[in-house]
C-alpha atoms as a PDB file:
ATOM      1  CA  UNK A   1     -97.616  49.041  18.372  1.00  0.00           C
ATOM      2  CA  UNK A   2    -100.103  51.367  18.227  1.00  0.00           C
ATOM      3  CA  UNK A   3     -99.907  54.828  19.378  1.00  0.00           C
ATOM      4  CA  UNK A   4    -101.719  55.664  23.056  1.00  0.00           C
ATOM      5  CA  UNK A   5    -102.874  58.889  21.333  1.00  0.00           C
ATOM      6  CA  UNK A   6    -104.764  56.563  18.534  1.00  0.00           C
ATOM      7  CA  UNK A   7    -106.750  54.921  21.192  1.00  0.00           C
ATOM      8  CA  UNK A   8    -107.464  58.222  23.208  1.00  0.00           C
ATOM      9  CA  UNK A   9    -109.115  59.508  19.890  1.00  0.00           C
ATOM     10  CA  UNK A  10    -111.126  56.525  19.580  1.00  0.00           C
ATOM     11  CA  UNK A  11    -112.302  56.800  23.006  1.00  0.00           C
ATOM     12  CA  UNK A  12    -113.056  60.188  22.553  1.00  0.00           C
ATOM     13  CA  UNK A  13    -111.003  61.163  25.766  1.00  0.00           C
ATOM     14  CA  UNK A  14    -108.876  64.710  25.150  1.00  0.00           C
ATOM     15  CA  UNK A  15    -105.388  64.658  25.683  1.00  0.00           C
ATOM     16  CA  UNK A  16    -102.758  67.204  24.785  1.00  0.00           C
ATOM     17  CA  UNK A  17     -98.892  66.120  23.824  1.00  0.00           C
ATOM     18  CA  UNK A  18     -96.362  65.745  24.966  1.00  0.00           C
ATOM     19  CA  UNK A  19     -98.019  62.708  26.485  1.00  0.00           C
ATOM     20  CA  UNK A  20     -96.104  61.233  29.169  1.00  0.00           C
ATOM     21  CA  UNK A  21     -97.213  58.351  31.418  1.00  0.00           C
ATOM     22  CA  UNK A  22     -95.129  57.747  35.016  1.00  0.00           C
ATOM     23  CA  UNK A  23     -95.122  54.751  37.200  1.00  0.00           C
ATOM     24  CA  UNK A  24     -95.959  55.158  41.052  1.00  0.00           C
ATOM     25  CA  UNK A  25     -92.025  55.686  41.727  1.00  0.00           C
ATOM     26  CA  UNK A  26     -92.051  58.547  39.070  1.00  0.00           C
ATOM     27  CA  UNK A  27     -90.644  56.716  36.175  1.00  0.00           C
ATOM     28  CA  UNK A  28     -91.381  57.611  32.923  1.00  0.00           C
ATOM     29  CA  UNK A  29     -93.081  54.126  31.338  1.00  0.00           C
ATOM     30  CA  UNK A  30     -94.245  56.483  27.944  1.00  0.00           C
ATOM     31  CA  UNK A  31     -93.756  59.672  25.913  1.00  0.00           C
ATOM     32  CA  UNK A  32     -95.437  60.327  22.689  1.00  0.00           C
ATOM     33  CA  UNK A  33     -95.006  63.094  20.522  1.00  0.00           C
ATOM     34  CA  UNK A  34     -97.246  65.334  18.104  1.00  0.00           C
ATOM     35  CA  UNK A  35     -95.211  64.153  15.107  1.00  0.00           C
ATOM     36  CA  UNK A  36     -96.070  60.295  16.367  1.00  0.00           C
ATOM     37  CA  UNK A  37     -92.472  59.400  18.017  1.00  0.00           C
ATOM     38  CA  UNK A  38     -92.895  57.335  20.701  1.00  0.00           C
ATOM     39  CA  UNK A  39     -91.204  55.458  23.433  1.00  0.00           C
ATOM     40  CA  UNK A  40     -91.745  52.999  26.697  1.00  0.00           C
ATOM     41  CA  UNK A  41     -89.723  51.860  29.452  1.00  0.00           C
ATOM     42  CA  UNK A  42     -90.354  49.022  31.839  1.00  0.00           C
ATOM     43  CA  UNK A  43     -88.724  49.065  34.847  1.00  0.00           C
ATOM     44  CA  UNK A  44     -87.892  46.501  38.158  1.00  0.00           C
ATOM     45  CA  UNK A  45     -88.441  46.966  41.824  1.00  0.00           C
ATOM     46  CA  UNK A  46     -85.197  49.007  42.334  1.00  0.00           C
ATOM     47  CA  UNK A  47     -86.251  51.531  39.530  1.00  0.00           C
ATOM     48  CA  UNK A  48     -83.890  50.461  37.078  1.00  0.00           C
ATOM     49  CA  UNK A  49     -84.506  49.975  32.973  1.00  0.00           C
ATOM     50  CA  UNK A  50     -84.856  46.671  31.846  1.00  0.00           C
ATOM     51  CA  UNK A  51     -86.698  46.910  28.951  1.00  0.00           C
ATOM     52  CA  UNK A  52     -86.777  49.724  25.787  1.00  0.00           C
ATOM     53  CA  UNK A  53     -88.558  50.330  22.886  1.00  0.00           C
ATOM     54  CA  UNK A  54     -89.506  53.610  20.360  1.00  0.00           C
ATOM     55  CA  UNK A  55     -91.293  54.027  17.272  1.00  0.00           C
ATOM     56  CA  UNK A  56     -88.152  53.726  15.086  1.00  0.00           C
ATOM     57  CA  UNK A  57     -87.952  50.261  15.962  1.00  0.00           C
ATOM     58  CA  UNK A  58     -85.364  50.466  18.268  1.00  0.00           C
ATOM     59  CA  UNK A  59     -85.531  47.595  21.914  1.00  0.00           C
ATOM     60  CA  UNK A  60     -82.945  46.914  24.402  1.00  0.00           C
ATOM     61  CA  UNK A  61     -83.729  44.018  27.213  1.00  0.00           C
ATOM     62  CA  UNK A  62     -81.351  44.429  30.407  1.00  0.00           C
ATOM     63  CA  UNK A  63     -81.299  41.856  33.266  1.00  0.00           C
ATOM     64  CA  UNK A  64     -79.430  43.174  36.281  1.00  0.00           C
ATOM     65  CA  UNK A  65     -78.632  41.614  39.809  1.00  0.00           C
ATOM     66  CA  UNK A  66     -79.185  41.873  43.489  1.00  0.00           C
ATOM     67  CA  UNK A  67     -76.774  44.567  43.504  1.00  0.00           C
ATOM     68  CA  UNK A  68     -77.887  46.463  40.459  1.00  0.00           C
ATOM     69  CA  UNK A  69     -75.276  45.480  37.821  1.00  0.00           C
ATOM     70  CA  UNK A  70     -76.444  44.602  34.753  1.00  0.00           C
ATOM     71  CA  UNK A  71     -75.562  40.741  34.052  1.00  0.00           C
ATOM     72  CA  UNK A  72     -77.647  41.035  30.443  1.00  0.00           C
ATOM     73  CA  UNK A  73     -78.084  43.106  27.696  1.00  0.00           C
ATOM     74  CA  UNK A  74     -79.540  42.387  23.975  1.00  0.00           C
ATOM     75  CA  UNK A  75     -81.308  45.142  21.437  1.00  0.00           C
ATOM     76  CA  UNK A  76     -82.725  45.229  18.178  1.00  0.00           C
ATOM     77  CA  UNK A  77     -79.370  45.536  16.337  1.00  0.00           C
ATOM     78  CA  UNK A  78     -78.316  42.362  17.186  1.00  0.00           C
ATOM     79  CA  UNK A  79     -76.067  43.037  20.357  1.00  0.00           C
ATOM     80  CA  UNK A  80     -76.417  40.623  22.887  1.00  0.00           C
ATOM     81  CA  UNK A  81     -73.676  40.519  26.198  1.00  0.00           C
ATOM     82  CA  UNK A  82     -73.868  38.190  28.901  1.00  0.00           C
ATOM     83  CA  UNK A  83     -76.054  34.852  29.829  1.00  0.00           C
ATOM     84  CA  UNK A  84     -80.146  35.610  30.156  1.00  0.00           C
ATOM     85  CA  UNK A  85     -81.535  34.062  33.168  1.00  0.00           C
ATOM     86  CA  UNK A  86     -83.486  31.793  30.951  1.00  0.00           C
ATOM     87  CA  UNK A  87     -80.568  30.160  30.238  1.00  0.00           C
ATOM     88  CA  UNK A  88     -78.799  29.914  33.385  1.00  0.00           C
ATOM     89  CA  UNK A  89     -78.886  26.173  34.632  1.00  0.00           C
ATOM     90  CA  UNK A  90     -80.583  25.933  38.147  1.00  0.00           C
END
Protein backbone atom coordinates (compact mmCIF):
# COMPACT_ATOMS: atom_id res chain seq x y z
CA UNK A 1 0.00 0.00 0.00
CA UNK A 2 1.33 3.12 -0.35
CA UNK A 3 1.96 5.52 2.33
CA UNK A 4 -0.80 8.64 2.71
CA UNK A 5 2.29 10.80 3.38
CA UNK A 6 3.72 9.69 -0.30
CA UNK A 7 0.68 11.04 -1.92
CA UNK A 8 0.51 14.29 0.28
CA UNK A 9 4.10 15.04 -1.12
CA UNK A 10 3.03 14.50 -4.52
CA UNK A 11 0.19 16.74 -4.12
CA UNK A 12 2.23 19.18 -2.67
CA UNK A 13 -0.20 19.51 0.41
CA UNK A 14 1.94 19.97 3.96
CA UNK A 15 1.32 17.68 6.58
CA UNK A 16 3.22 17.07 9.78
CA UNK A 17 3.39 13.35 11.55
CA UNK A 18 2.11 11.76 13.47
CA UNK A 19 -0.60 11.61 10.84
CA UNK A 20 -3.74 10.34 12.11
CA UNK A 21 -7.04 10.17 10.20
CA UNK A 22 -10.57 9.64 12.42
CA UNK A 23 -13.92 8.59 11.22
CA UNK A 24 -17.07 10.83 12.07
CA UNK A 25 -17.57 8.64 15.41
CA UNK A 26 -13.87 9.45 16.37
CA UNK A 27 -12.25 6.28 15.32
CA UNK A 28 -8.94 6.17 14.35
CA UNK A 29 -9.14 4.65 10.46
CA UNK A 30 -5.00 5.68 10.06
CA UNK A 31 -1.71 6.55 11.79
CA UNK A 32 1.50 6.96 10.00
CA UNK A 33 4.70 7.57 11.38
CA UNK A 34 7.98 9.63 10.45
CA UNK A 35 9.97 6.39 10.22
CA UNK A 36 7.06 5.09 7.57
CA UNK A 37 5.05 2.61 10.08
CA UNK A 38 1.72 2.62 9.31
CA UNK A 39 -1.64 1.28 10.18
CA UNK A 40 -5.66 1.33 9.26
CA UNK A 41 -8.70 0.22 10.83
CA UNK A 42 -12.12 -0.21 9.34
CA UNK A 43 -14.81 -0.24 11.46
CA UNK A 44 -18.97 -1.19 11.46
CA UNK A 45 -21.95 0.81 12.50
CA UNK A 46 -21.55 -0.02 16.25
CA UNK A 47 -17.84 1.24 16.22
CA UNK A 48 -16.29 -1.96 16.47
CA UNK A 49 -12.89 -3.32 14.45
CA UNK A 50 -13.46 -5.51 11.77
CA UNK A 51 -10.73 -5.12 9.71
CA UNK A 52 -6.61 -4.49 10.45
CA UNK A 53 -3.70 -3.92 8.66
CA UNK A 54 0.12 -2.16 9.27
CA UNK A 55 3.10 -1.78 7.30
CA UNK A 56 4.75 -4.96 8.67
CA UNK A 57 2.32 -6.91 6.90
CA UNK A 58 0.29 -7.76 9.59
CA UNK A 59 -4.27 -8.08 8.79
CA UNK A 60 -6.88 -9.40 10.97
CA UNK A 61 -10.70 -9.61 9.46
CA UNK A 62 -13.40 -9.86 12.40
CA UNK A 63 -17.14 -10.44 11.71
CA UNK A 64 -19.23 -9.85 14.80
CA UNK A 65 -23.10 -10.08 15.48
CA UNK A 66 -26.19 -8.20 16.39
CA UNK A 67 -25.02 -8.23 19.81
CA UNK A 68 -21.39 -7.39 19.27
CA UNK A 69 -19.65 -10.79 19.69
CA UNK A 70 -17.32 -11.62 17.35
CA UNK A 71 -18.58 -14.86 15.33
CA UNK A 72 -15.19 -14.53 12.91
CA UNK A 73 -11.77 -13.95 13.05
CA UNK A 74 -8.79 -14.72 10.41
CA UNK A 75 -5.18 -12.72 10.10
CA UNK A 76 -2.22 -12.85 8.14
CA UNK A 77 -0.59 -15.69 10.15
CA UNK A 78 -2.89 -18.06 9.16
CA UNK A 79 -5.44 -18.07 12.17
CA UNK A 80 -8.80 -18.39 11.18
CA UNK A 81 -11.86 -19.17 14.10
CA UNK A 82 -15.34 -19.49 13.33
CA UNK A 83 -17.66 -19.66 9.96
CA UNK A 84 -17.43 -16.21 7.63
CA UNK A 85 -20.75 -15.09 6.60
CA UNK A 86 -19.81 -15.92 3.09
CA UNK A 87 -20.08 -19.22 3.92
CA UNK A 88 -23.03 -19.47 6.00
CA UNK A 89 -25.90 -21.25 3.96
CA UNK A 90 -29.04 -18.93 3.70
Amino acid sequence: MKRLSETLKELGIGFSFPIIIKDANGNETYYEDRDGYWSKCEYDANGKETYYENSDGYWCRLERDAEGYRTYFENSDGVKRGIPRSAKAC
